[in-house]
N, C-alpha and C. Protein backbone atom coordinates (compact mmCIF):
# COMPACT_ATOMS: atom_id res chain seq x y z
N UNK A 1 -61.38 -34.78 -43.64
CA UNK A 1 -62.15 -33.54 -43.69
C UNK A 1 -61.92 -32.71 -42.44
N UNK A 2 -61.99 -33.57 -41.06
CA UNK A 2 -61.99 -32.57 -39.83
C UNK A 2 -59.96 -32.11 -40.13
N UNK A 3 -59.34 -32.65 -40.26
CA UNK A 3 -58.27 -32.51 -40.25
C UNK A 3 -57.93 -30.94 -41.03
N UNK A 4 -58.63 -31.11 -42.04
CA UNK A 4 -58.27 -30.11 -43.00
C UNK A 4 -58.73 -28.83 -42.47
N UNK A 5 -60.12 -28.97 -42.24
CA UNK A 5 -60.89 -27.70 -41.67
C UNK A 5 -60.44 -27.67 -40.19
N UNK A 6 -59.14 -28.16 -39.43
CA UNK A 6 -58.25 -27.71 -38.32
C UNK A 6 -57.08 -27.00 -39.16
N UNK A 7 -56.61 -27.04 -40.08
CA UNK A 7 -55.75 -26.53 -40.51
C UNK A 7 -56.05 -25.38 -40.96
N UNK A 8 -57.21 -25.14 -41.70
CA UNK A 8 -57.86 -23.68 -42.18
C UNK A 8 -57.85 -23.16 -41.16
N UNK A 9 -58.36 -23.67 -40.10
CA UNK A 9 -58.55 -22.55 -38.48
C UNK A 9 -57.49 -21.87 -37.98
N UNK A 10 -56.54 -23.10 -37.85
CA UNK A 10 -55.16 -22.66 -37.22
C UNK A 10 -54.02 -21.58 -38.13
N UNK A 11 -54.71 -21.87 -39.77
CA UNK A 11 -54.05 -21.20 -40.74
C UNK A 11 -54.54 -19.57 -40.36
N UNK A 12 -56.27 -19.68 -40.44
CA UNK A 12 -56.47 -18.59 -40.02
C UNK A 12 -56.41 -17.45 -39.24
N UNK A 13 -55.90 -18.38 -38.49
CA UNK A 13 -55.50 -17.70 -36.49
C UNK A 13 -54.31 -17.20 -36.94
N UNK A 14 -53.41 -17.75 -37.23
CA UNK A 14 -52.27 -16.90 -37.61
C UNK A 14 -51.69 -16.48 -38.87
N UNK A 15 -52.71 -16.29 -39.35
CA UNK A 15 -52.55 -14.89 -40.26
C UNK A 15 -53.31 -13.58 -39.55
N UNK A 16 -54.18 -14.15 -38.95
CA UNK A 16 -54.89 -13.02 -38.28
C UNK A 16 -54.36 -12.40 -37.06
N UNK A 17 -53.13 -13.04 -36.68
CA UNK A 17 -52.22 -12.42 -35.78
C UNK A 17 -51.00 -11.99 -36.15
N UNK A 18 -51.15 -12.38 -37.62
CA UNK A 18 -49.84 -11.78 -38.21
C UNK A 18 -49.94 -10.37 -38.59
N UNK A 19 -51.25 -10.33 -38.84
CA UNK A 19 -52.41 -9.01 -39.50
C UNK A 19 -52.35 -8.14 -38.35
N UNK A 20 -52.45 -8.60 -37.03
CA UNK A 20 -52.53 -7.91 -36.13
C UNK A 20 -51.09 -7.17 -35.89
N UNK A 21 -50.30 -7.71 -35.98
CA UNK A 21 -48.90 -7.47 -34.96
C UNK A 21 -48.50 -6.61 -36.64
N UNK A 22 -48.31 -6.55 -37.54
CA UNK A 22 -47.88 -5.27 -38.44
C UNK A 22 -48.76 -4.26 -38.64
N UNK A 23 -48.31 -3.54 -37.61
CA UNK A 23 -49.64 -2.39 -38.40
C UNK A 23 -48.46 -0.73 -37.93
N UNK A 24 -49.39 -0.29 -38.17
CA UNK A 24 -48.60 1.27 -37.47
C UNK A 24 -48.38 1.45 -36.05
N UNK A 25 -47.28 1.60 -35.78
CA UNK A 25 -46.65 1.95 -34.63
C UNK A 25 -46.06 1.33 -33.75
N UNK A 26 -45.72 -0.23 -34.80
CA UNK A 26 -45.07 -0.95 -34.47
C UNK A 26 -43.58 -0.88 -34.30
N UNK A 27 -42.90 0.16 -35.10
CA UNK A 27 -41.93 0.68 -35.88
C UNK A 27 -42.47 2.04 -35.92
N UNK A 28 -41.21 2.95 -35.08
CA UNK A 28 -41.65 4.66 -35.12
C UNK A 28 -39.78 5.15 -35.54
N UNK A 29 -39.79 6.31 -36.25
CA UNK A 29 -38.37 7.04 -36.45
C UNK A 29 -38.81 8.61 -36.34
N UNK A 30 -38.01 9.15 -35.82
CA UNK A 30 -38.40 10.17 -34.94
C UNK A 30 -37.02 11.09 -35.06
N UNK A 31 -37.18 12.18 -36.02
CA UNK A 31 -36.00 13.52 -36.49
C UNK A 31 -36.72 14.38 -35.42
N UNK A 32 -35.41 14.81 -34.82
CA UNK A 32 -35.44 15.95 -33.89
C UNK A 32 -34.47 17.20 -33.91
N UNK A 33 -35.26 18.24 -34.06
CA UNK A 33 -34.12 19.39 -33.90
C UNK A 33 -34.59 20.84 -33.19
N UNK A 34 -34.45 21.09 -31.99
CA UNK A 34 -34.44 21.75 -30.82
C UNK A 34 -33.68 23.17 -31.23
N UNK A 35 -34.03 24.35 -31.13
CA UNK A 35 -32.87 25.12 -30.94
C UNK A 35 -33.65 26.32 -29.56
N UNK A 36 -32.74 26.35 -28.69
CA UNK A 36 -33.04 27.67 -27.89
C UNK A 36 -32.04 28.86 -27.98
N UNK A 37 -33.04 30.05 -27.43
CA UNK A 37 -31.87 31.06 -27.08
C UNK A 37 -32.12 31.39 -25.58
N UNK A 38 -32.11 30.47 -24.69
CA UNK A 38 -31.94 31.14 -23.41
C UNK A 38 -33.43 30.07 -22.94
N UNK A 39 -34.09 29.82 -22.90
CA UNK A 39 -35.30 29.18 -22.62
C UNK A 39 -35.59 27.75 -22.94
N UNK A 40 -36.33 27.11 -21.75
CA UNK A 40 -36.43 25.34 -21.95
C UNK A 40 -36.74 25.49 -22.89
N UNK A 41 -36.59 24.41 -23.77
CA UNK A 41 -36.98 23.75 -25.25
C UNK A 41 -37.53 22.67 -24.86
N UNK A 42 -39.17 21.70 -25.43
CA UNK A 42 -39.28 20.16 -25.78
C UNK A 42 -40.19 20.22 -26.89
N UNK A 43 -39.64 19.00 -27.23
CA UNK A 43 -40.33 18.30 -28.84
C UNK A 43 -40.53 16.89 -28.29
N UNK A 44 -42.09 16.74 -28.77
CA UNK A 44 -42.83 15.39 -28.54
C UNK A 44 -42.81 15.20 -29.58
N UNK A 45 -43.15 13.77 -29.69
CA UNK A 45 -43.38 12.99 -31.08
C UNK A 45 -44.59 12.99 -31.96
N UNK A 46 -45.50 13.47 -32.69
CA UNK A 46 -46.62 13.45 -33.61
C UNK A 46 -47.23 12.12 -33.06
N UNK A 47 -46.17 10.96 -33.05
CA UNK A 47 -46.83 9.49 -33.39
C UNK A 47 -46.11 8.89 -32.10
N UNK A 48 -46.67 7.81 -31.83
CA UNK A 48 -46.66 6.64 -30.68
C UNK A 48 -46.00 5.29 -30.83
N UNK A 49 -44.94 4.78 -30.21
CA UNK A 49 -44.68 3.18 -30.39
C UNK A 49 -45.97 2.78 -29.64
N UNK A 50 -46.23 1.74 -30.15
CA UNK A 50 -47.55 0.99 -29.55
C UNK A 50 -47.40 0.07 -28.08
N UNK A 51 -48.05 -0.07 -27.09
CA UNK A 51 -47.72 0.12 -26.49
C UNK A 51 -47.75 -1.62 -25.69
N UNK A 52 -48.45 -2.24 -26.65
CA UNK A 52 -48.74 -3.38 -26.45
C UNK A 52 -47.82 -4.45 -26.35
N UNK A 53 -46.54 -4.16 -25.88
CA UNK A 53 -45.32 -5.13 -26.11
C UNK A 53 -44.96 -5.20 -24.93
N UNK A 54 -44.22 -6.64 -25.08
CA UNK A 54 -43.14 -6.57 -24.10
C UNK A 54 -41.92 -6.01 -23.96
N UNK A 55 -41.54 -5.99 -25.34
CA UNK A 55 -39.68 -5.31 -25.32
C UNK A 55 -39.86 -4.27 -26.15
N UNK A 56 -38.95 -3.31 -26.70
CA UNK A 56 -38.81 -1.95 -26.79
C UNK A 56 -37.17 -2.20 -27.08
N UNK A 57 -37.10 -2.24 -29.11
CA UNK A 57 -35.73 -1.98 -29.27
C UNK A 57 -35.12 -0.66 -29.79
N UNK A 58 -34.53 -0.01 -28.75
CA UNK A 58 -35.01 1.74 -29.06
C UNK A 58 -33.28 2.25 -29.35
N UNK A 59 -33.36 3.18 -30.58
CA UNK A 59 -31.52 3.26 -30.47
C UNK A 59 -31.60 5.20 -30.66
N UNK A 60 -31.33 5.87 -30.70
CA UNK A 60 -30.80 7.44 -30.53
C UNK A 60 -29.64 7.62 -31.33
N UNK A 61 -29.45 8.80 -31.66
CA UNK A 61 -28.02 9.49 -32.61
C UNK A 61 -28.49 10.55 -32.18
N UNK A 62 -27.46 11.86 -31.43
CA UNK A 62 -27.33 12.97 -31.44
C UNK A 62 -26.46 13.75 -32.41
N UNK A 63 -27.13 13.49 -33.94
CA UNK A 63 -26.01 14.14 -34.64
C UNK A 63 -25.64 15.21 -34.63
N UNK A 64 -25.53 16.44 -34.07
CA UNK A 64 -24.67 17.62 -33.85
C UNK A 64 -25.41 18.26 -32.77
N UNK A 65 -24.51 18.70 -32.30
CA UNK A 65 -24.92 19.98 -31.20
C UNK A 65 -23.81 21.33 -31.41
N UNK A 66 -24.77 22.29 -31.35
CA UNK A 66 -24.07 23.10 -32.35
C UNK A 66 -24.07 24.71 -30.98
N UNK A 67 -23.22 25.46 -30.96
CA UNK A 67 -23.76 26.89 -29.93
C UNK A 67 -23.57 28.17 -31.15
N UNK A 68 -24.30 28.78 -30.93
CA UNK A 68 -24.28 30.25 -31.58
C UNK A 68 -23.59 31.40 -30.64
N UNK A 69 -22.51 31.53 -31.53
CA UNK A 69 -21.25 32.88 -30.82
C UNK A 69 -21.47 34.40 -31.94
N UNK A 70 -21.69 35.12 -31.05
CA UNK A 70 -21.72 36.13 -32.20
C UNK A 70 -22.89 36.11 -33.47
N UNK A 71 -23.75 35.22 -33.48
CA UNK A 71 -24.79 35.29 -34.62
C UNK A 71 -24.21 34.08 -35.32
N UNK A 72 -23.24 33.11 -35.19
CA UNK A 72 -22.71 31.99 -35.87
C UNK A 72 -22.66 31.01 -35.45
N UNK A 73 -23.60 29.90 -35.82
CA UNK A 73 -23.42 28.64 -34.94
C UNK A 73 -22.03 27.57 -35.71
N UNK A 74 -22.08 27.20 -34.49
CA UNK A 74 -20.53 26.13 -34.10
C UNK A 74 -20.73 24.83 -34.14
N UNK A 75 -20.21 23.89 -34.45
CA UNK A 75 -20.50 22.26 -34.48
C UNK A 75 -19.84 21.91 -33.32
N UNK A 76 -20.24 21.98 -31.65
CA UNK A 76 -19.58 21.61 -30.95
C UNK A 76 -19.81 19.72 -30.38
N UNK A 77 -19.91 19.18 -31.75
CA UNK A 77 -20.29 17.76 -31.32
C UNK A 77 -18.87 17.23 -30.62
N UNK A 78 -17.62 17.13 -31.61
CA UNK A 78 -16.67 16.56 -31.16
C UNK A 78 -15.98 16.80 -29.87
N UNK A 79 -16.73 17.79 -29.38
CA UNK A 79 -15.91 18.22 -27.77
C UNK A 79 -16.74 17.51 -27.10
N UNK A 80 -17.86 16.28 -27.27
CA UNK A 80 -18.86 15.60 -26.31
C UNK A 80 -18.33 14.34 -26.56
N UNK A 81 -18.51 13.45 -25.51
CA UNK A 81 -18.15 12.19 -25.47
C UNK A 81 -18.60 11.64 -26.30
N UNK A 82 -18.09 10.52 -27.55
CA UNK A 82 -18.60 10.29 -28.74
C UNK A 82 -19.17 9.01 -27.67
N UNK A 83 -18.70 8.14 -27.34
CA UNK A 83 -19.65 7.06 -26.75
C UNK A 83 -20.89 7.26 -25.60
N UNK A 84 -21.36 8.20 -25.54
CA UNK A 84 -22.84 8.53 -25.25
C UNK A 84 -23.70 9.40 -26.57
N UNK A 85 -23.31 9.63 -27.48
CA UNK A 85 -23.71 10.16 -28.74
C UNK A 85 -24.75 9.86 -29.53
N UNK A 86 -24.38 8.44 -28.94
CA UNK A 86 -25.71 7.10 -29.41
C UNK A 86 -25.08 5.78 -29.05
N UNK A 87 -26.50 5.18 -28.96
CA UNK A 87 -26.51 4.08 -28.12
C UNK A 87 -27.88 3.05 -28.96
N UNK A 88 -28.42 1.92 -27.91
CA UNK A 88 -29.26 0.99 -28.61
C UNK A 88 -29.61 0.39 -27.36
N UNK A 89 -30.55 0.39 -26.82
CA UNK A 89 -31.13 -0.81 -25.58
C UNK A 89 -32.47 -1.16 -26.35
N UNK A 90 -32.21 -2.50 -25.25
CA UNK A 90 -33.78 -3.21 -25.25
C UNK A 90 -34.08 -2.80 -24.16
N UNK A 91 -36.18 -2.28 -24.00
CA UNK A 91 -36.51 -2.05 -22.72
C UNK A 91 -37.41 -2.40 -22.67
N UNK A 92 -37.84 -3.18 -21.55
CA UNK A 92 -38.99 -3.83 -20.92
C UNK A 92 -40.08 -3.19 -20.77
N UNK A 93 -40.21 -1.67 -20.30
CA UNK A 93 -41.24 -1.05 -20.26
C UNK A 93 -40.80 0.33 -20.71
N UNK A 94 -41.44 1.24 -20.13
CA UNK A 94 -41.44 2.33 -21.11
C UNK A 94 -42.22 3.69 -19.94
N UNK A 95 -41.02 4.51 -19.39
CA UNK A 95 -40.57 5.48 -20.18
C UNK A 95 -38.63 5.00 -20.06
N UNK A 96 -38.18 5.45 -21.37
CA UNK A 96 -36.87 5.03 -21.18
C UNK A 96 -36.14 6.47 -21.47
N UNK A 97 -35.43 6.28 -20.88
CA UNK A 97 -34.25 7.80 -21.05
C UNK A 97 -33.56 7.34 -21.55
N UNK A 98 -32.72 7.59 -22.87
CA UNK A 98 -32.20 7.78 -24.11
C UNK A 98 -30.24 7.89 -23.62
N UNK A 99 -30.65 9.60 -23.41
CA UNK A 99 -29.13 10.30 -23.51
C UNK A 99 -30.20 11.36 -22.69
N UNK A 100 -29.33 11.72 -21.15
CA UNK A 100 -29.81 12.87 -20.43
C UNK A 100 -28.29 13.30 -20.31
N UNK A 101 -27.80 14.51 -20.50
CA UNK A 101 -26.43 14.95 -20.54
C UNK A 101 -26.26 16.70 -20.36
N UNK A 102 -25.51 17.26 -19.07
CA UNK A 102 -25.27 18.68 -19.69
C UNK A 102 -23.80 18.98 -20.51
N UNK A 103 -24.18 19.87 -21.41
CA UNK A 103 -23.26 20.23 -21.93
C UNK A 103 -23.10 21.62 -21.20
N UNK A 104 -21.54 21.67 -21.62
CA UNK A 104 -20.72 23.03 -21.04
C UNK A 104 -20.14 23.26 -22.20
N UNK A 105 -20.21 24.81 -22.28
CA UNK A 105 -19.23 25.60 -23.31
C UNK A 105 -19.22 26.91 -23.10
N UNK A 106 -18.29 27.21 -23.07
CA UNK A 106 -17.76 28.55 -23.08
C UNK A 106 -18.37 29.63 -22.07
N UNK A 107 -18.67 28.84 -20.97
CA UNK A 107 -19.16 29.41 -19.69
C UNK A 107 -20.83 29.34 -19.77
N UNK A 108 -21.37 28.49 -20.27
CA UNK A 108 -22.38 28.24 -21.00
C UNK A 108 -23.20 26.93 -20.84
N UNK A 109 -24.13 26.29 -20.30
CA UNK A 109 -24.91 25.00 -20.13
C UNK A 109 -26.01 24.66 -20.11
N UNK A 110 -26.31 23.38 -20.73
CA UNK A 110 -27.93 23.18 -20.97
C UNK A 110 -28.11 21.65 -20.66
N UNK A 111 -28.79 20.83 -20.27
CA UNK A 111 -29.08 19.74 -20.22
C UNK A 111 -29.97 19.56 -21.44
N UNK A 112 -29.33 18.40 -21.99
CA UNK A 112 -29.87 17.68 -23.07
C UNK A 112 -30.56 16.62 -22.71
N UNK A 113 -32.08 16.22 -23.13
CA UNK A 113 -32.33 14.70 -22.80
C UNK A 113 -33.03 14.10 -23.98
N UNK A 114 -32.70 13.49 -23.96
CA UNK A 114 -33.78 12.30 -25.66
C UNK A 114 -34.38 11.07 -24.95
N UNK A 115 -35.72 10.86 -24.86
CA UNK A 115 -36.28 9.86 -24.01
C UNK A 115 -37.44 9.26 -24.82
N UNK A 116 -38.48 8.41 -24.76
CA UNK A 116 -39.69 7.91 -24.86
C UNK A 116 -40.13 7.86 -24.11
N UNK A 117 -41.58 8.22 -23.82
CA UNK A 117 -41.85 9.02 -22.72
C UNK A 117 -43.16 7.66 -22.11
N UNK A 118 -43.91 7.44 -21.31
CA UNK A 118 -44.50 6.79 -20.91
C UNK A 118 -46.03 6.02 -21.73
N UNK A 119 -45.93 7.49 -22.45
CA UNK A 119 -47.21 7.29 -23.53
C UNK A 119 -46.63 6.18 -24.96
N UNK A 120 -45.07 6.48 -24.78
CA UNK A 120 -45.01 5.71 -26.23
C UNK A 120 -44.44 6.76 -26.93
N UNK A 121 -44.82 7.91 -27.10
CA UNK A 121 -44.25 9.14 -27.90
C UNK A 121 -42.55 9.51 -27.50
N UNK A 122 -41.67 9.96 -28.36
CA UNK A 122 -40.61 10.25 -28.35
C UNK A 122 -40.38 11.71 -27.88
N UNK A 123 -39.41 11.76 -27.52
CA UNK A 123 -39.52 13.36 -26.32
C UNK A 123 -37.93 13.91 -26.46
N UNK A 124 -37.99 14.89 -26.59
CA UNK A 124 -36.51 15.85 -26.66
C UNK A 124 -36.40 16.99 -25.39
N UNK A 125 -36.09 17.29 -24.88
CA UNK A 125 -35.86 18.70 -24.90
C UNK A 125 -34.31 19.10 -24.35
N UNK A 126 -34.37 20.53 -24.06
CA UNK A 126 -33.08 21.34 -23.97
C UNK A 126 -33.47 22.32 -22.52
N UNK A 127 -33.28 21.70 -21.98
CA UNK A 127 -33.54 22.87 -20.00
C UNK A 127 -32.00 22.99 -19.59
N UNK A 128 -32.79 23.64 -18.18
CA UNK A 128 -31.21 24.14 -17.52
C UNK A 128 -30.64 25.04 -18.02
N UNK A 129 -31.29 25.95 -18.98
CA UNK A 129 -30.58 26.41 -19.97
C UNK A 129 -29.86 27.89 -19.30
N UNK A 130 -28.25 27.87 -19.55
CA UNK A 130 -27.52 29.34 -18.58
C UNK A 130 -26.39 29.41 -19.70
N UNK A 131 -27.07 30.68 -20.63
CA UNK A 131 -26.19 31.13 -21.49
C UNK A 131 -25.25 32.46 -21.14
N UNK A 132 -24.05 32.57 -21.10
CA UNK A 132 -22.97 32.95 -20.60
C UNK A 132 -22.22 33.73 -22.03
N UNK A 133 -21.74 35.26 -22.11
CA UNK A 133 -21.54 35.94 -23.19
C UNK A 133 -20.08 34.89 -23.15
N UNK A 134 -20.02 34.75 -24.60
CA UNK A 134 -20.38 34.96 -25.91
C UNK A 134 -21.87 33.96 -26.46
N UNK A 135 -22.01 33.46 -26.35
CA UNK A 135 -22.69 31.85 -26.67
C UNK A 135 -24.58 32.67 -26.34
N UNK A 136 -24.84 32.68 -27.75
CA UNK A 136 -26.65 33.44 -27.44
C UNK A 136 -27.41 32.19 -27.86
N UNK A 137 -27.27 31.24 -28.17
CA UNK A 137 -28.10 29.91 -28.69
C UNK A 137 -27.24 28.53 -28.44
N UNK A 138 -28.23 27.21 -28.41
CA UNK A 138 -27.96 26.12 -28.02
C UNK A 138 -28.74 25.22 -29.71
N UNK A 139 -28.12 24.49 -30.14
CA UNK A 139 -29.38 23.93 -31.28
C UNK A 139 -28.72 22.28 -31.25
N UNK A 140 -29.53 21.67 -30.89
CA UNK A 140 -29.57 20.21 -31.25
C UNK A 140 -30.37 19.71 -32.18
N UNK A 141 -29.63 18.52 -33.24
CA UNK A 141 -30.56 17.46 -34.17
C UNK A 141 -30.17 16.13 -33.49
N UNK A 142 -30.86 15.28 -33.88
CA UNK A 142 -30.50 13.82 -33.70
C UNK A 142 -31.73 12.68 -34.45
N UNK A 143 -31.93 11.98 -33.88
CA UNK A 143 -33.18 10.80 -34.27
C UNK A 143 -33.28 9.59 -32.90
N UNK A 144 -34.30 9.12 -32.85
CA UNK A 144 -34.81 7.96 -31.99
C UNK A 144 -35.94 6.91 -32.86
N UNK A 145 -35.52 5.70 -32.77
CA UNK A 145 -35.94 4.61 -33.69
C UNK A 145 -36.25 3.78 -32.15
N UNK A 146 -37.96 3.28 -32.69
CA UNK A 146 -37.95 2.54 -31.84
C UNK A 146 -39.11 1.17 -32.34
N UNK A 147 -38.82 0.13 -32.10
CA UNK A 147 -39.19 -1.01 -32.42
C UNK A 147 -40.13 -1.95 -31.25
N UNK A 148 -41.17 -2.20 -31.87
CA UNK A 148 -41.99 -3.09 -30.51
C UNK A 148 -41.31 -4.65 -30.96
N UNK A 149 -41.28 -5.40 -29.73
CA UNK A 149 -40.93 -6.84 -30.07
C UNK A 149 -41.47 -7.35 -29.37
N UNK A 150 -42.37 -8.09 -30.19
CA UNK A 150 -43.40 -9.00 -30.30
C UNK A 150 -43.05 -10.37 -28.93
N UNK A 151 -43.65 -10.85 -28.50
CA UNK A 151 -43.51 -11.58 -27.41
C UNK A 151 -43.63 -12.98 -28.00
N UNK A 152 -42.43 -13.82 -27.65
CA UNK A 152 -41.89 -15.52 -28.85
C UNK A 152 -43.01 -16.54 -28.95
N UNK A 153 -44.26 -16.24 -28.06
CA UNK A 153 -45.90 -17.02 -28.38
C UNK A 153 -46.18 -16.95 -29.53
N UNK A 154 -46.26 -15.42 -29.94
CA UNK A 154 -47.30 -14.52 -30.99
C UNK A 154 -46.27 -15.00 -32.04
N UNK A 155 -44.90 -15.11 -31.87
CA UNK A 155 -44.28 -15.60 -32.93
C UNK A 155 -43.81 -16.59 -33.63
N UNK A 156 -43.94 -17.69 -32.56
CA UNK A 156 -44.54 -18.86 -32.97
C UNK A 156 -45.68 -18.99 -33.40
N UNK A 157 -47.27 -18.64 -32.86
CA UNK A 157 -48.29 -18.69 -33.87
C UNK A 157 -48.28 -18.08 -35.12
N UNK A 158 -47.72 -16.89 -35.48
CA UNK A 158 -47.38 -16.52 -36.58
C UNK A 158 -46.56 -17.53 -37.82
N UNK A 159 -45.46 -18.07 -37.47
CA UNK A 159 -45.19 -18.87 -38.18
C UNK A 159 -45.60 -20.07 -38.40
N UNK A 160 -46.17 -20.80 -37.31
CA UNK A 160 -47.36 -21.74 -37.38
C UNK A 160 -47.79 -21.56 -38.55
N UNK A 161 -48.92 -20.36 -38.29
CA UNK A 161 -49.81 -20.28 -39.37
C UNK A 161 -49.38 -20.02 -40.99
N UNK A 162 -48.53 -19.93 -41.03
CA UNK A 162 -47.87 -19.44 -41.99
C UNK A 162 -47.40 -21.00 -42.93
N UNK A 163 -46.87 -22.09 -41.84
CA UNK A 163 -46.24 -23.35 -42.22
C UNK A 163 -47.88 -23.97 -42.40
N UNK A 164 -48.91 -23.85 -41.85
CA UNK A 164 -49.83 -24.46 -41.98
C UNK A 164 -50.72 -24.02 -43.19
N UNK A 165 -50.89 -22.23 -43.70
CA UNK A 165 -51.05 -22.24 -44.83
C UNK A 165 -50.39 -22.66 -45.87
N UNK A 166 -48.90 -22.78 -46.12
CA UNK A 166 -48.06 -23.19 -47.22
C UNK A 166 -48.54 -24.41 -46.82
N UNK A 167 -48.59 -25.96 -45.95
CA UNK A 167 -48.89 -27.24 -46.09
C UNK A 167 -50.66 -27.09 -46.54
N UNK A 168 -51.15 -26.40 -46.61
CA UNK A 168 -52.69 -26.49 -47.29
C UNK A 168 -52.53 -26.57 -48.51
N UNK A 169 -51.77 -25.60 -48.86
CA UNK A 169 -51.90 -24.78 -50.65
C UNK A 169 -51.03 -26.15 -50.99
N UNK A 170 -50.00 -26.33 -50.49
CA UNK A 170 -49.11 -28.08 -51.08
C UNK A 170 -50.34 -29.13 -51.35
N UNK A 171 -51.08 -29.21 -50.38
CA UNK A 171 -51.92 -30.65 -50.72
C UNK A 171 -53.21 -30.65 -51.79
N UNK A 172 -53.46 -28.97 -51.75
CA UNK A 172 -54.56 -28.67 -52.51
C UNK A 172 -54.14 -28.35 -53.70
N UNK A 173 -53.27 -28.35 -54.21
CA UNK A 173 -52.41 -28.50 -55.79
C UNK A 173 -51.63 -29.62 -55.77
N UNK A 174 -51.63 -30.73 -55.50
CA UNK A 174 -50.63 -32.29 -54.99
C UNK A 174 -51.97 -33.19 -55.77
């Protein structure tokens, strides 16, 4: 009897930490698209990675960066180093800088940065900004994905509890 009603406990404990650790904002994805004509640009995130972790698996894509010549914007991605374009770290704490980069064109420059910012929220913007005729606009898209990871205690009790509810439900239909 005591045996069993240790197993309900321990079953319970970790489900109730399994309950805990999925919830919102465990997992954030974050579309960004910036455009200036001459003036800083930033975009914060609506929503928050949570903040309660130890690691932070955070990855970025700057899919195009584009300049406006004449009233026509340009896809000037391929003139940027494709291996800073996007990337993937794990980070211990948090605020992490992404991709901080200026671009140059056509007598023309802006610093780009994609970060997570200290709060947890995802952060863009477009400064520095020195537009040079022809070039009247700067417009960036991209995304930032970022993942809390759970600390290997919580994830061992999790599966604990998990092996200890499946060995209940076995003996109580056996």
């Amino acid at each position: 009897m005591k045996r069993s009603v240790l197993i309900g406990c321990l079953a319970a404990c970790g489900l109730a930490l399994s309950a805990t650790t999925v919830h919102a904002g465990t997992n954030e994805s974050w579309n960004i698209s910036l455009t200036t004509t001459g003036n800083d640009v930033t975009w914060t995130s609506p929503t928050a990675i949570d903040l309660g972790f130890p690691q932070y698996d955070i990855s970025y894509n700057i899919t195009k960066v584009e300049t406006q010549i004449f009233g026509t914007w340009g896809d000037i991605t391929s003139q940027l180093d494709p291996n800073t374009l996007s990337g993937n770290t794990i980070e211990n704490s948090l605020p992490a800088t992404l991709y901080d980069n200026t671009v140059n064109e056509a007598g023309s420059s802006a610093t780009i940065l994609f970060q997570i910012n200290a709060a947890g929220h995802g952060f863009a913007s477009i400064t520095s900004v020195s537009l040079g005729f022809p070039v009247t606009g700067v417009r960036v898209t991209g995304t930032i994905d970022a993942a809390a990871i759970p600390e290997p205690a919580m994830l061992s009790m999790i599966g604990l509890g998990g092996l200890l509810t499946l060995a209940r439900r076995n003996k109580n239909t056996a």
